[in-house]
Protein backbone atom coordinates (compact mmCIF):
# COMPACT_ATOMS: atom_id res chain seq x y z
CA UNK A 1 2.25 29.61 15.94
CA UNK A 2 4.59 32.67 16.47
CA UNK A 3 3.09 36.56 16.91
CA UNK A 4 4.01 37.39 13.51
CA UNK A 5 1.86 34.97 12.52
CA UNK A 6 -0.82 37.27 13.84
CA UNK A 7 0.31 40.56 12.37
CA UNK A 8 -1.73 40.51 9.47
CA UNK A 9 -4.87 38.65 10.66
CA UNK A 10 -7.89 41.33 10.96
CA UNK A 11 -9.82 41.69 14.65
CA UNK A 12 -12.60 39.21 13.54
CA UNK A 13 -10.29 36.47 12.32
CA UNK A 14 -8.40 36.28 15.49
CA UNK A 15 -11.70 36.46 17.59
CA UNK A 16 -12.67 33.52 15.44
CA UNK A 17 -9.50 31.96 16.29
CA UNK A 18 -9.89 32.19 19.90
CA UNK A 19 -13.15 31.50 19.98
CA UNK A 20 -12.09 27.95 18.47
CA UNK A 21 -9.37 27.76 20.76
CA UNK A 22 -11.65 28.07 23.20
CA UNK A 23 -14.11 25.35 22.47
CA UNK A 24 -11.16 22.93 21.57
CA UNK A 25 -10.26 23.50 25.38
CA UNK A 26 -13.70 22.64 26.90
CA UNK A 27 -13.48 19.60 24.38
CA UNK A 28 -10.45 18.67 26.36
CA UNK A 29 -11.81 19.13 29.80
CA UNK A 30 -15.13 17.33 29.05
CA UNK A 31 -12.64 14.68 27.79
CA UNK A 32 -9.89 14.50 30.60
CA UNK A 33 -11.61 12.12 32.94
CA UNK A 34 -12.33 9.61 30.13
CA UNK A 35 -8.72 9.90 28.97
CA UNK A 36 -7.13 9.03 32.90
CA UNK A 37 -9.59 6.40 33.38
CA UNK A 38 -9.04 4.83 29.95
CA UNK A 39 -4.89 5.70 31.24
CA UNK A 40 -6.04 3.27 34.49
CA UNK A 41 -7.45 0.83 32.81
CA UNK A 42 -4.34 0.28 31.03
CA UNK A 43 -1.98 0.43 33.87
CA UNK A 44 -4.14 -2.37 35.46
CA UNK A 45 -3.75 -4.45 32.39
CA UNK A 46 -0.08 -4.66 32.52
């Protein structure tokens, strides 16, 4: 995404937007230790 593609969004559409930003981040971080573990397990398979 670029900043015009923000120009005509209204205030409540981009706080909806960052709001799912948001929780697609904390997905991620609950997620990162699975992710280099499952990234271990793999290195100690080769």
């Amino acid at each position: 995404l670029q900043s015009q593609d923000f120009r005509q969004c209204k205030l409540n559409e981009l706080k909806a937007l960052k709001k799912k930003h948001e929780a697609f981040e904390s997905d991620l971080a609950a997620h990162q230790d699975r992710v280099e573990q499952i990234a271990a397990i793999a290195q100690e398979l080769k």
